[in-house]
PDB file of N, CA and C in Angstrom:
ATOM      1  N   UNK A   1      11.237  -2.124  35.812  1.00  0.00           N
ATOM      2  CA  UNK A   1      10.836  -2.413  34.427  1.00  0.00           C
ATOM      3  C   UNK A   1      10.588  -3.906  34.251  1.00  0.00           C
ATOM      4  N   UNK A   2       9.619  -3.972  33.791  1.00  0.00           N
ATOM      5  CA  UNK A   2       9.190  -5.870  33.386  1.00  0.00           C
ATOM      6  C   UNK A   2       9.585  -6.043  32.096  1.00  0.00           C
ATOM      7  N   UNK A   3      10.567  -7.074  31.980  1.00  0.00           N
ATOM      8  CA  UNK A   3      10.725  -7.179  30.631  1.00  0.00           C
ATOM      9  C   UNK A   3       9.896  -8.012  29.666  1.00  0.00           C
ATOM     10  N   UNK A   4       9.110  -8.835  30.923  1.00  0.00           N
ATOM     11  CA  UNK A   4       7.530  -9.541  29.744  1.00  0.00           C
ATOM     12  C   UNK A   4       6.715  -8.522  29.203  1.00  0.00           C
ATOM     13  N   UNK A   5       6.617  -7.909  28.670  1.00  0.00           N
ATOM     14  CA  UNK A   5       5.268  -7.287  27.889  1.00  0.00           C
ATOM     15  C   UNK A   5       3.781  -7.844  27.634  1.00  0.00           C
ATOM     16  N   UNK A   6       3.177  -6.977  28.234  1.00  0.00           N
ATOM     17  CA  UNK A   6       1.515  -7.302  27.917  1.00  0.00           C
ATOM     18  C   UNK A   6       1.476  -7.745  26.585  1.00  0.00           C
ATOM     19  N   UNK A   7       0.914  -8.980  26.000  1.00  0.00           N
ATOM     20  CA  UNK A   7       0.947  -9.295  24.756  1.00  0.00           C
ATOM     21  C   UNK A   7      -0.110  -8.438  24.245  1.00  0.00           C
ATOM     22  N   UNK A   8      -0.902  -7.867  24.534  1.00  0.00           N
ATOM     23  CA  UNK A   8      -1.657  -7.428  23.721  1.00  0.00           C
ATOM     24  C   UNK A   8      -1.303  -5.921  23.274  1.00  0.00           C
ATOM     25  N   UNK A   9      -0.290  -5.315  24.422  1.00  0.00           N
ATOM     26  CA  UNK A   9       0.160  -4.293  24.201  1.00  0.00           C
ATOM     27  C   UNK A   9       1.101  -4.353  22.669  1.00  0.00           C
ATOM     28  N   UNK A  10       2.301  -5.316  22.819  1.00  0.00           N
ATOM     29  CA  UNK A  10       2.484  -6.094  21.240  1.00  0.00           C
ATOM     30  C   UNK A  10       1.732  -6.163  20.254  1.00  0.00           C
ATOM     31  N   UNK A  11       0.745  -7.009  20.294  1.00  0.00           N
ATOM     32  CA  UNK A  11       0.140  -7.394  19.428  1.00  0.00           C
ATOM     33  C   UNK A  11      -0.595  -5.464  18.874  1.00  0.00           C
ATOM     34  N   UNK A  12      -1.074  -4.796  19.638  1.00  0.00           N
ATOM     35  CA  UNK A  12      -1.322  -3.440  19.384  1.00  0.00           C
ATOM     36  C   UNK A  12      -0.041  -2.325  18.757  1.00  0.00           C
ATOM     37  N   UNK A  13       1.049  -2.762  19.351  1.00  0.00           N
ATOM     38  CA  UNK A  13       2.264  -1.883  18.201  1.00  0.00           C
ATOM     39  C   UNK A  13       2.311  -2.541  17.243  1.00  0.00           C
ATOM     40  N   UNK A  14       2.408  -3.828  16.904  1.00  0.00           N
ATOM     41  CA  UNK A  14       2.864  -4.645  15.917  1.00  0.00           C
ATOM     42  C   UNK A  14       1.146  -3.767  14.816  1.00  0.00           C
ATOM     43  N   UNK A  15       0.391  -4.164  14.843  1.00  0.00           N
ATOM     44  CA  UNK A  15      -0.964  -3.656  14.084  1.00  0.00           C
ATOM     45  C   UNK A  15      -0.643  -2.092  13.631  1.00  0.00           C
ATOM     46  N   UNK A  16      -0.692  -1.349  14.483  1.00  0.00           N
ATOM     47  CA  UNK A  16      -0.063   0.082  14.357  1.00  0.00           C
ATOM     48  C   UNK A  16       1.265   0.444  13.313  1.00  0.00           C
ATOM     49  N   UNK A  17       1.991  -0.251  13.745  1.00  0.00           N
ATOM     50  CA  UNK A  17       3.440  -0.567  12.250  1.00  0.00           C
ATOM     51  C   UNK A  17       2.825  -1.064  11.125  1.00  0.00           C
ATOM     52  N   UNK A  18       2.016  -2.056  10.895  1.00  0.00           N
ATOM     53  CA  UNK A  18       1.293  -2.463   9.988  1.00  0.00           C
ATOM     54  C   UNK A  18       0.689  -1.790   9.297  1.00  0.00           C
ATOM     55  N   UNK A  19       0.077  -1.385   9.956  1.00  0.00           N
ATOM     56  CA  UNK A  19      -1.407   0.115   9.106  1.00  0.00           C
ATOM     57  C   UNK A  19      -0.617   0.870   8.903  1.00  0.00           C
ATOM     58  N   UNK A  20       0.764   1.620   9.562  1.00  0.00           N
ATOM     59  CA  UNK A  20       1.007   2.384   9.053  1.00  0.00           C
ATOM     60  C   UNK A  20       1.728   2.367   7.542  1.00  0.00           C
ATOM     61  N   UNK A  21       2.525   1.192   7.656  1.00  0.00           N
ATOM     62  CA  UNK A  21       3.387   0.577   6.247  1.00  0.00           C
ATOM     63  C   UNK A  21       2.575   0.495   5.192  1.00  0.00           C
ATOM     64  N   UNK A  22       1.105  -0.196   5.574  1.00  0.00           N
ATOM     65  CA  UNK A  22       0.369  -0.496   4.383  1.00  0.00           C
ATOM     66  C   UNK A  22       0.015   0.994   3.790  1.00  0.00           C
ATOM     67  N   UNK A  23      -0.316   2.304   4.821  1.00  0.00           N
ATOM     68  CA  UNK A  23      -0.680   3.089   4.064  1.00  0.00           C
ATOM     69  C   UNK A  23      -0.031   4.289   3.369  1.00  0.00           C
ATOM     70  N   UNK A  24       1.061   3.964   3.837  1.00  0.00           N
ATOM     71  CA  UNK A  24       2.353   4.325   2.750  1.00  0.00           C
ATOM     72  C   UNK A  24       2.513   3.521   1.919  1.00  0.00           C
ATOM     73  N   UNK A  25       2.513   2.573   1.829  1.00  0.00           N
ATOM     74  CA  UNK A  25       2.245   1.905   0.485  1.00  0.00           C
ATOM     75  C   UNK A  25       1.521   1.898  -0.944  1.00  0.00           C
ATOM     76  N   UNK A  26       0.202   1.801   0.281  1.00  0.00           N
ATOM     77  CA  UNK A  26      -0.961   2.258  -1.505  1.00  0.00           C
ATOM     78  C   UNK A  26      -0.796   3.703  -1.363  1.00  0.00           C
ATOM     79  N   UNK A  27      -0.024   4.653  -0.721  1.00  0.00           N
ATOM     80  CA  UNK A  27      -0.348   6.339  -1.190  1.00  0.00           C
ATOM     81  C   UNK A  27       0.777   5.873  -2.355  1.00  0.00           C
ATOM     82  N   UNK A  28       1.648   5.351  -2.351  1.00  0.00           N
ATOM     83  CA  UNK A  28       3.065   5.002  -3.133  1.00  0.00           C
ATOM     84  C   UNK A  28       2.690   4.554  -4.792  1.00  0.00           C
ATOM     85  N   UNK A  29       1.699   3.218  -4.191  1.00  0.00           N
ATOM     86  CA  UNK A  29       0.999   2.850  -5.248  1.00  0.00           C
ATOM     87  C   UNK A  29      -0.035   3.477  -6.172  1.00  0.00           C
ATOM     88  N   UNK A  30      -0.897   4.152  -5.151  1.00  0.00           N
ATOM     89  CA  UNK A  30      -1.537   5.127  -5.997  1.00  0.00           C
ATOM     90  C   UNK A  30      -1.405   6.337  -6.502  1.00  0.00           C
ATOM     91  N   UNK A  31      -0.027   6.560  -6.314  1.00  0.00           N
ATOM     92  CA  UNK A  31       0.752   7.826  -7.535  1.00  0.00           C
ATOM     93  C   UNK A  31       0.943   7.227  -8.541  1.00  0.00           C
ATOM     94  N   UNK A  32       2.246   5.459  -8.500  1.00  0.00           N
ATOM     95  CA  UNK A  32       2.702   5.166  -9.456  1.00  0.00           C
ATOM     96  C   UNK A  32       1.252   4.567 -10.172  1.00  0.00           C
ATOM     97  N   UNK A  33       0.222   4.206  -9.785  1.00  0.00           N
ATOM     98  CA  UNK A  33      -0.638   4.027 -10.741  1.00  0.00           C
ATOM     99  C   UNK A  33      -1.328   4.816 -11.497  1.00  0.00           C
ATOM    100  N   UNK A  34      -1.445   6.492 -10.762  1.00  0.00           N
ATOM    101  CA  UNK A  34      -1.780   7.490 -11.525  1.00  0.00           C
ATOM    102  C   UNK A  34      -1.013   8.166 -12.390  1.00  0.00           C
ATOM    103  N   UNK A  35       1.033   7.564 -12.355  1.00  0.00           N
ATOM    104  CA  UNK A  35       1.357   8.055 -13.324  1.00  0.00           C
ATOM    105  C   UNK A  35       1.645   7.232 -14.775  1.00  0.00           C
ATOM    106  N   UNK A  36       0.748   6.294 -14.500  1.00  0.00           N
ATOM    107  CA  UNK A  36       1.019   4.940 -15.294  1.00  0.00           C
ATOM    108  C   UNK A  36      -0.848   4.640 -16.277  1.00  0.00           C
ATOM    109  N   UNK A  37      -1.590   5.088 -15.631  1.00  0.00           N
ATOM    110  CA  UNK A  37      -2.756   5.615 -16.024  1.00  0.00           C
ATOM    111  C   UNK A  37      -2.873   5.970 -17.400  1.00  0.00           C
ATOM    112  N   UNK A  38      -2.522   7.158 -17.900  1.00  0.00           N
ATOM    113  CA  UNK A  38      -2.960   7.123 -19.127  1.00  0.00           C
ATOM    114  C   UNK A  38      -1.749   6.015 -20.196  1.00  0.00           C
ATOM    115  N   UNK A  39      -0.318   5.843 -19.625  1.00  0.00           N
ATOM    116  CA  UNK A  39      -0.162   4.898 -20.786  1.00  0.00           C
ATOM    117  C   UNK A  39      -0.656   3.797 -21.211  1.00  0.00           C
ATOM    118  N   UNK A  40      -1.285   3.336 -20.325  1.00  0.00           N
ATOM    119  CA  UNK A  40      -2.387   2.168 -19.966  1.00  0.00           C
ATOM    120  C   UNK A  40      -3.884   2.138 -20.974  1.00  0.00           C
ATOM    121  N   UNK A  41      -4.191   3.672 -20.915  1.00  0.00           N
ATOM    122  CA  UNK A  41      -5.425   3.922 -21.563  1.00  0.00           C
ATOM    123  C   UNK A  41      -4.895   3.597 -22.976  1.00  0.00           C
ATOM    124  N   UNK A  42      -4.039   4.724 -23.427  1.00  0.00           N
ATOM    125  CA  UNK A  42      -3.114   4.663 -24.511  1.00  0.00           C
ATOM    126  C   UNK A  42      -3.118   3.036 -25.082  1.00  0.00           C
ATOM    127  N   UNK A  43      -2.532   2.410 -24.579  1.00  0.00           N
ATOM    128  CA  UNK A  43      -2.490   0.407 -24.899  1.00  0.00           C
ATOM    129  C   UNK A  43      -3.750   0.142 -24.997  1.00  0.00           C
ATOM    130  N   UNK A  44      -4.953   0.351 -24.208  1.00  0.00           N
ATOM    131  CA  UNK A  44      -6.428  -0.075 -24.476  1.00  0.00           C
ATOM    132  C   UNK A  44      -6.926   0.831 -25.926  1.00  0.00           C
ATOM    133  N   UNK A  45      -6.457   1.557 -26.170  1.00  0.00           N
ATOM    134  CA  UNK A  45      -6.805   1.952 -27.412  1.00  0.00           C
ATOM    135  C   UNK A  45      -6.181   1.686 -28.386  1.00  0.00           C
ATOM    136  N   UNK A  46      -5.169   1.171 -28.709  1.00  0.00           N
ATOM    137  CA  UNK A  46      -4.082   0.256 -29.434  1.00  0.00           C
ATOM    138  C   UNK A  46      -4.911  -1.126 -29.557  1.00  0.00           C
ATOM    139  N   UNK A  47      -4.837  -1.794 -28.005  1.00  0.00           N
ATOM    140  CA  UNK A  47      -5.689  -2.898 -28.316  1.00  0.00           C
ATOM    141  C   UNK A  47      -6.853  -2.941 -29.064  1.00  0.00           C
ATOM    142  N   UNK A  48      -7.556  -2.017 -28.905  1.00  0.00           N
ATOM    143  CA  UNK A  48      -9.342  -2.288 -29.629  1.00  0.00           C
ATOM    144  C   UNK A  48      -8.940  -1.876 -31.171  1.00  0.00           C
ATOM    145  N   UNK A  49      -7.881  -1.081 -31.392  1.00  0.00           N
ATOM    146  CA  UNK A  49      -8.103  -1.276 -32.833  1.00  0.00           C
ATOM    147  C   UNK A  49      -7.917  -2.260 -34.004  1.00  0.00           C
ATOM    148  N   UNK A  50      -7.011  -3.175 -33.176  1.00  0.00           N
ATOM    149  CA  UNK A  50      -6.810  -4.773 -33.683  1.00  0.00           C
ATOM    150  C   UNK A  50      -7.724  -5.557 -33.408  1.00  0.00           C
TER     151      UNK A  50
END
């Protein structure tokens, strides 16, 4: 076993953890923004009537 690692092999898990975090993230984000959605609309229609 070599304990140096191909850096690029690194640099390729490290990217892979990445993409994967980010896209659990916006699925995360884009619930809480779809359940946050209409109160939002709700306030834009509050706003325009002032």
């Amino acid at each position: 076993m070599k304990l140096k690692r191909d850096p690029l092999i690194t640099l390729g898990l490290v990217l892979v953890i990445e993409m994967t975090t980010l896209i659990i993230i916006d699925s995360r984000l884009l619930r809480a923004v779809r359940d946050v959605e209409p109160s939002l609309n709700a306030l834009g229609d509050i706003a325009k009537r002032f």
